[in-house]
PDB file of N, CA and C in Angstrom:
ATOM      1  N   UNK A   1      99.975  94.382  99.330  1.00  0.00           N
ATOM      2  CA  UNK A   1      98.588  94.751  99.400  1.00  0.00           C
ATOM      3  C   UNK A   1      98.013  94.078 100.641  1.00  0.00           C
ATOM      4  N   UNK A   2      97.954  94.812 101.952  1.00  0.00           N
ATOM      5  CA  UNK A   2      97.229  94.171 102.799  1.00  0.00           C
ATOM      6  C   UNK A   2      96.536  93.771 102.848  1.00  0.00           C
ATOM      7  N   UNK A   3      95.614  94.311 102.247  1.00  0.00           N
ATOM      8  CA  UNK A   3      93.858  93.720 101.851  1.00  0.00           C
ATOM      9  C   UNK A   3      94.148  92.574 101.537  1.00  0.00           C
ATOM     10  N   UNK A   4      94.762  92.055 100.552  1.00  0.00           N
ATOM     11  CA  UNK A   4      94.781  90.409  99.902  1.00  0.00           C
ATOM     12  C   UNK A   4      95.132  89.491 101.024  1.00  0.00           C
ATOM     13  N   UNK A   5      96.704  90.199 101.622  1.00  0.00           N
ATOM     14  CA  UNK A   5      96.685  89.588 102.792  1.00  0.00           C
ATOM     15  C   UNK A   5      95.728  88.880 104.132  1.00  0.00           C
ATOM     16  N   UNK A   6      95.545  90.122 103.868  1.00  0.00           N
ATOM     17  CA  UNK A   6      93.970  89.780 105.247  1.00  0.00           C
ATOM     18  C   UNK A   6      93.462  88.789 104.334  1.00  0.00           C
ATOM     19  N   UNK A   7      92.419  89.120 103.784  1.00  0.00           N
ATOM     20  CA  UNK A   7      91.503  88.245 103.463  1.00  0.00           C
ATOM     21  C   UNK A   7      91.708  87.096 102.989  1.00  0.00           C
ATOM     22  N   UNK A   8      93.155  86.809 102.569  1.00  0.00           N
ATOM     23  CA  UNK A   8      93.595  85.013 102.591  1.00  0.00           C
ATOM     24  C   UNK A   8      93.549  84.400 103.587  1.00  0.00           C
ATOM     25  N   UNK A   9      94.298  85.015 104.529  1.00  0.00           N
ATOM     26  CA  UNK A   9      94.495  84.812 105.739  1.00  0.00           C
ATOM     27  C   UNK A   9      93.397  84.380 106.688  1.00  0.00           C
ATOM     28  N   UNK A  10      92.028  85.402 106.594  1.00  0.00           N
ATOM     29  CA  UNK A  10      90.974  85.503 107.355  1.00  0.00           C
ATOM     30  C   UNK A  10      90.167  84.379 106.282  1.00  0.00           C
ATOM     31  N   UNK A  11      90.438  83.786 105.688  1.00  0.00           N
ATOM     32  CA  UNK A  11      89.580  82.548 104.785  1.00  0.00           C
ATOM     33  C   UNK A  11      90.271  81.480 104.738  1.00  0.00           C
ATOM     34  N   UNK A  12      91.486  81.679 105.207  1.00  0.00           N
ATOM     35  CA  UNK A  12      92.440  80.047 105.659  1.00  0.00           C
ATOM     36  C   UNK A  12      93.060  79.419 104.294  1.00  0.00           C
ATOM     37  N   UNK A  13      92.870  80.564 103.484  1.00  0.00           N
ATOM     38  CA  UNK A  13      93.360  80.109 101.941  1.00  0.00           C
ATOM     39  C   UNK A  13      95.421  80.369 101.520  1.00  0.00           C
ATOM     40  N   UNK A  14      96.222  79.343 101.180  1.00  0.00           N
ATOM     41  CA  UNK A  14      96.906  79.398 100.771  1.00  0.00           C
ATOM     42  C   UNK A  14      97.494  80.066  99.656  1.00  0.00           C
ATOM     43  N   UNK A  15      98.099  80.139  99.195  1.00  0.00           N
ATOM     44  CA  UNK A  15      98.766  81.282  97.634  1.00  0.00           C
ATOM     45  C   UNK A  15      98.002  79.941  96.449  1.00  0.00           C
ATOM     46  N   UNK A  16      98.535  79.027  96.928  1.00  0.00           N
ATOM     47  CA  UNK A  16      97.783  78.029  95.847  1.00  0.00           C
ATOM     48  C   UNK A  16      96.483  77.499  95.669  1.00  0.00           C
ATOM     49  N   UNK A  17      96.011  77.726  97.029  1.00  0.00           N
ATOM     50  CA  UNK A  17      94.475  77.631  96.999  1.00  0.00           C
ATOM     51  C   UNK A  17      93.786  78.697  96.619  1.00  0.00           C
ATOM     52  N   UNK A  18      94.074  79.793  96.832  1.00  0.00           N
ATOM     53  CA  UNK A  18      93.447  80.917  96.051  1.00  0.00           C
ATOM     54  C   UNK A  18      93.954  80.991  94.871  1.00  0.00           C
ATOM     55  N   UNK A  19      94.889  80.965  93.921  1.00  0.00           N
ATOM     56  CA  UNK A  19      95.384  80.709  92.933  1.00  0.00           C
ATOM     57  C   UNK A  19      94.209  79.968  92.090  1.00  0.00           C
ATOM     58  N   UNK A  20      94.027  78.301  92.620  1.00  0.00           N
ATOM     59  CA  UNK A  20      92.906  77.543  92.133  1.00  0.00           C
ATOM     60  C   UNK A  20      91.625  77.821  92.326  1.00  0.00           C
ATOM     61  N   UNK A  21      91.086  79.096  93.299  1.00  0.00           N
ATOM     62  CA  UNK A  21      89.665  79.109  93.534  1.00  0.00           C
ATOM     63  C   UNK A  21      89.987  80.152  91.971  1.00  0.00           C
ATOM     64  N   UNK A  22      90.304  80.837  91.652  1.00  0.00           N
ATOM     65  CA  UNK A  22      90.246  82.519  91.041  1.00  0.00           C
ATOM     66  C   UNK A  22      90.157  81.688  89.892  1.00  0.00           C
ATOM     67  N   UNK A  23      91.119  80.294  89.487  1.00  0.00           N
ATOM     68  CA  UNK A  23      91.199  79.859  87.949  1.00  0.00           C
ATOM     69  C   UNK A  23      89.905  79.490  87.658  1.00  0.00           C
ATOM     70  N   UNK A  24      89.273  78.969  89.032  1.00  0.00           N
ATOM     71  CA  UNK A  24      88.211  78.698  88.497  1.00  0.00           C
ATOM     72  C   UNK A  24      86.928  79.101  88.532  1.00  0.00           C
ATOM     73  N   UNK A  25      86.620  80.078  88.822  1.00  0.00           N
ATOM     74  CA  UNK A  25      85.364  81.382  88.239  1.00  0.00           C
ATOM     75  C   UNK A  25      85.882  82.452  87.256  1.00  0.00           C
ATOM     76  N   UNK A  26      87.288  82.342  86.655  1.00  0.00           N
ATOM     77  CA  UNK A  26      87.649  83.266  85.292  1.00  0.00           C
ATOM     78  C   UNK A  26      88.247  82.737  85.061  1.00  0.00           C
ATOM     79  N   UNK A  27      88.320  82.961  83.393  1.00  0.00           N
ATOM     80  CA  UNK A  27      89.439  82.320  82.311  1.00  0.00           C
ATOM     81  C   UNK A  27      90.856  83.505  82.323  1.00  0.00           C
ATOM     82  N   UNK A  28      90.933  83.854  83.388  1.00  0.00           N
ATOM     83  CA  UNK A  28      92.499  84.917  83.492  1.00  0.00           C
ATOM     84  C   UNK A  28      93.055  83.513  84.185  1.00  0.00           C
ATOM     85  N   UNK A  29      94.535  83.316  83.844  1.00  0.00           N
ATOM     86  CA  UNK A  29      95.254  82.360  84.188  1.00  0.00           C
ATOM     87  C   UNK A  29      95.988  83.078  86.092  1.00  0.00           C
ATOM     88  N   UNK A  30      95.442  83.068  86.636  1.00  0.00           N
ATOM     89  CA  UNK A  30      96.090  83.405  87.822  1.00  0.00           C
ATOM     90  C   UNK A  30      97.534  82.346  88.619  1.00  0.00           C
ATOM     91  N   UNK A  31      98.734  83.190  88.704  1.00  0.00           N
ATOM     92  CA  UNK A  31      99.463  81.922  89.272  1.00  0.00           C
ATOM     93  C   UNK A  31     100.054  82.384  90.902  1.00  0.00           C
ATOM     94  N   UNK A  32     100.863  81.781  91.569  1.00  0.00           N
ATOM     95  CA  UNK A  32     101.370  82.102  92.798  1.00  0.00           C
ATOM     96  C   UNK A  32     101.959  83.126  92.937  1.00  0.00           C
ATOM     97  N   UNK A  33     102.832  83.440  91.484  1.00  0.00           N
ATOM     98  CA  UNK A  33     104.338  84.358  91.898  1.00  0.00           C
ATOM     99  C   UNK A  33     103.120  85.974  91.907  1.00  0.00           C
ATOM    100  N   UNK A  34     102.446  85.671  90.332  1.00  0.00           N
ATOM    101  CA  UNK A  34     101.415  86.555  90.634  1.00  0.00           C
ATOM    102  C   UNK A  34     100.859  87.130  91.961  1.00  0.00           C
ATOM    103  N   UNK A  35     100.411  86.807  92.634  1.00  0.00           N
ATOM    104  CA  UNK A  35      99.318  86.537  93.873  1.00  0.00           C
ATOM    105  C   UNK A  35     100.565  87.391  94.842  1.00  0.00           C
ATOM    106  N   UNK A  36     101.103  86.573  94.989  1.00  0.00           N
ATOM    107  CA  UNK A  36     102.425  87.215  95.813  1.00  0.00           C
ATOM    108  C   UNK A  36     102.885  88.902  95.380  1.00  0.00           C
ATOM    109  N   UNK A  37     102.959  88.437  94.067  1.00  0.00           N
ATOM    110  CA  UNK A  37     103.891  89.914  93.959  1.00  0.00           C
ATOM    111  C   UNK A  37     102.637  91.502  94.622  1.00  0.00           C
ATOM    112  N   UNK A  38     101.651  90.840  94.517  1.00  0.00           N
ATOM    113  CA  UNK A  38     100.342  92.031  94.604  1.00  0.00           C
ATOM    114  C   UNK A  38     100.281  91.743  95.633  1.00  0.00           C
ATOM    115  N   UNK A  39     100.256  90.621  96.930  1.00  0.00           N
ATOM    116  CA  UNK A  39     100.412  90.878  98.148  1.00  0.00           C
ATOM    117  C   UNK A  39     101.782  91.857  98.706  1.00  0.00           C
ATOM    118  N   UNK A  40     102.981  91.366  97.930  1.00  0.00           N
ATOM    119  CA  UNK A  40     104.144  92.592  98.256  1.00  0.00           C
ATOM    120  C   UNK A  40     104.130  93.694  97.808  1.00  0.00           C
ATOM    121  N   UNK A  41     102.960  94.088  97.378  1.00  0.00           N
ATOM    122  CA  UNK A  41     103.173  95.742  96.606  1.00  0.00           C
ATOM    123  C   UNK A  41     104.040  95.539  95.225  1.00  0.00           C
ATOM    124  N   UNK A  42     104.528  94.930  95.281  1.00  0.00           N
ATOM    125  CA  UNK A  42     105.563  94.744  93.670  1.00  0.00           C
ATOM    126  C   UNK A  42     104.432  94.508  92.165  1.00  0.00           C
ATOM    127  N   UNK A  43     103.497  94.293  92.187  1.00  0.00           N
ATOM    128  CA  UNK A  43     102.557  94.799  91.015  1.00  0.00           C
ATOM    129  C   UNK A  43     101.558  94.871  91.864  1.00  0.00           C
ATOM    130  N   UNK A  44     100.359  95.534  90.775  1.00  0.00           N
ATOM    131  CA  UNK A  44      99.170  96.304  90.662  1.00  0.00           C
ATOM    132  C   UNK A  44      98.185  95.391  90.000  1.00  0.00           C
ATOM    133  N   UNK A  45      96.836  94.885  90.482  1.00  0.00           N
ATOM    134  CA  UNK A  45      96.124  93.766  89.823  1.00  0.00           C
ATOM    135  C   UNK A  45      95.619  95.077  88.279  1.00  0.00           C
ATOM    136  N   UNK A  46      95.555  94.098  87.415  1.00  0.00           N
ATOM    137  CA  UNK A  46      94.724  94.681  86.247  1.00  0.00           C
ATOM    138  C   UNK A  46      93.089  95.224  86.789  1.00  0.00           C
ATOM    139  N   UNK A  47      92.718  96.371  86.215  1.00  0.00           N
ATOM    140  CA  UNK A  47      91.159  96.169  86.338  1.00  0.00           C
ATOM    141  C   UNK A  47      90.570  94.931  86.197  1.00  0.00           C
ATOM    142  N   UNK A  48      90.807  94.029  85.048  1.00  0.00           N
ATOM    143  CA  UNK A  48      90.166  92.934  84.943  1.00  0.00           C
ATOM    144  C   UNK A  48      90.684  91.613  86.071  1.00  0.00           C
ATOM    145  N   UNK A  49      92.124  91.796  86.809  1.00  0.00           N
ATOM    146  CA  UNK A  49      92.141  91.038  87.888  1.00  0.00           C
ATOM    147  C   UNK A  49      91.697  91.496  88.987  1.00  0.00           C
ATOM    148  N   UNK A  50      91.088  92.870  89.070  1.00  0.00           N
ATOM    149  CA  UNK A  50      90.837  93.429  90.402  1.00  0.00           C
ATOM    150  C   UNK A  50      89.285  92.929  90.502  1.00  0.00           C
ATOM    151  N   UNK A  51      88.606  92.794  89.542  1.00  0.00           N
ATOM    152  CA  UNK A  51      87.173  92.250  89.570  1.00  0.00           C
ATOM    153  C   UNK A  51      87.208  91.318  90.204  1.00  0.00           C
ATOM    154  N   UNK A  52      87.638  89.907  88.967  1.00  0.00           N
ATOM    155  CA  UNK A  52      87.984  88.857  89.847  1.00  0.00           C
ATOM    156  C   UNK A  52      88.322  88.761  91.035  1.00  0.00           C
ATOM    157  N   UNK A  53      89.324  89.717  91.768  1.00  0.00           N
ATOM    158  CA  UNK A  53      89.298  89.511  93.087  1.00  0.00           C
ATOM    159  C   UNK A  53      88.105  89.714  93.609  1.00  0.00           C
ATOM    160  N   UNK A  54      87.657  91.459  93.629  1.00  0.00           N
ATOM    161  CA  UNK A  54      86.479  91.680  94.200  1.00  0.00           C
ATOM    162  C   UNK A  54      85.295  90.673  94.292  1.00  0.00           C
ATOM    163  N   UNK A  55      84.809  90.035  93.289  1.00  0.00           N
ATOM    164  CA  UNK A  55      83.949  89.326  93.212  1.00  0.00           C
ATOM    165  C   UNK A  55      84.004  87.870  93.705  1.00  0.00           C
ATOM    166  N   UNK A  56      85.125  87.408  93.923  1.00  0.00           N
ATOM    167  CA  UNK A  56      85.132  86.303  94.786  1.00  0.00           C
ATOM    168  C   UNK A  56      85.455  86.678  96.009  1.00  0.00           C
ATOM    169  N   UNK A  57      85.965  87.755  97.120  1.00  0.00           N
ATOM    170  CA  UNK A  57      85.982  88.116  97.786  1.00  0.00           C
ATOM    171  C   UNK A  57      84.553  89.162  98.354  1.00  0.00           C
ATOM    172  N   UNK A  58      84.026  89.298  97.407  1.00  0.00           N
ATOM    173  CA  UNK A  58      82.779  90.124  97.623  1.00  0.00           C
ATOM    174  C   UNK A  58      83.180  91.741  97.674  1.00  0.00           C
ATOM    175  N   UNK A  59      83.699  92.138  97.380  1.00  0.00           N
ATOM    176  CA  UNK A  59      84.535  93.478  97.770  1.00  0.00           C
ATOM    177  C   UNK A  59      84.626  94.250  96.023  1.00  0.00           C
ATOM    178  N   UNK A  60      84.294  95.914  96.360  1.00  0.00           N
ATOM    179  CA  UNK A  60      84.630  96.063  94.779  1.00  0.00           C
ATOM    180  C   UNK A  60      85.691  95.794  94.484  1.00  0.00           C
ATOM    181  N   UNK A  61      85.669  96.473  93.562  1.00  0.00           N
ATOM    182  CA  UNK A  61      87.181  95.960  92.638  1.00  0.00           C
ATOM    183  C   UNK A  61      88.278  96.832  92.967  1.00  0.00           C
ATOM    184  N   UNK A  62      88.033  98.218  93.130  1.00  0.00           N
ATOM    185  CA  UNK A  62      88.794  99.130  93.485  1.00  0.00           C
ATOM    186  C   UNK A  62      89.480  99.060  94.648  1.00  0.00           C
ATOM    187  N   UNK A  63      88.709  98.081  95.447  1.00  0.00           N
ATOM    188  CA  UNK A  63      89.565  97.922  97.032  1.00  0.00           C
ATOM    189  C   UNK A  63      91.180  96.965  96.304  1.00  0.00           C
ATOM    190  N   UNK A  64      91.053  97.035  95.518  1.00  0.00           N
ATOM    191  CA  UNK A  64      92.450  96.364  95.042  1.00  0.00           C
ATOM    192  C   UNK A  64      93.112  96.652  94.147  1.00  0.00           C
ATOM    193  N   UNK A  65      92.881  97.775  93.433  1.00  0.00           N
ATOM    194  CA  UNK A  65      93.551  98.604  92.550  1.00  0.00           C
ATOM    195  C   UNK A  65      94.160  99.748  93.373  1.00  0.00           C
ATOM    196  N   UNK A  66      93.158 100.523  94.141  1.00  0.00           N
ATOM    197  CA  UNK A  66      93.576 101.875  94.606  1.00  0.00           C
ATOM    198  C   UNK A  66      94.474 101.554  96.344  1.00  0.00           C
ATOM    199  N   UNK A  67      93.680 100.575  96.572  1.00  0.00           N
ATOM    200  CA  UNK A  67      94.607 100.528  98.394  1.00  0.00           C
ATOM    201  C   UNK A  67      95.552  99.322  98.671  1.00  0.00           C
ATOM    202  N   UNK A  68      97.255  99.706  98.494  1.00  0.00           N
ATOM    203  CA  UNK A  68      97.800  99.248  98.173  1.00  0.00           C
ATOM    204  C   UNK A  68      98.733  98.992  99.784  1.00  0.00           C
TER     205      UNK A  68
END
């Protein structure tokens, strides 16, 4: 998922630092291998992880469900 890419990237955030920002504005347990596998295309965030992204990224949610 490029998008995730970029925007770690463009915020200077690590797999584990974003990992720890996401645990902590939702009770979804977010971990690295996670994070990764949706940066490699190898899974698809849940609607309910695509929020979470969106919303700490500021971005809807769909920018991370549908553009992969």
């Amino acid at each position: 998922m490029d998008i995730l890419i970029n925007l770690r990237k463009r915020h200077e955030l690590t797999l584990k630092q974003l990992k720890d920002e996401l645990n902590k504005i939702s009770d979804l347990s977010f971990d690295e291998k996670r994070l990764w596998q949706f940066e490699k295309g190898e899974k698809t965030p849940t609607e309910i992880e695509a929020e979470v992204l969106g919303h700490y990224f500021n971005l809807p949610y769909e920018e991370f469900i549908y553009f992969n």
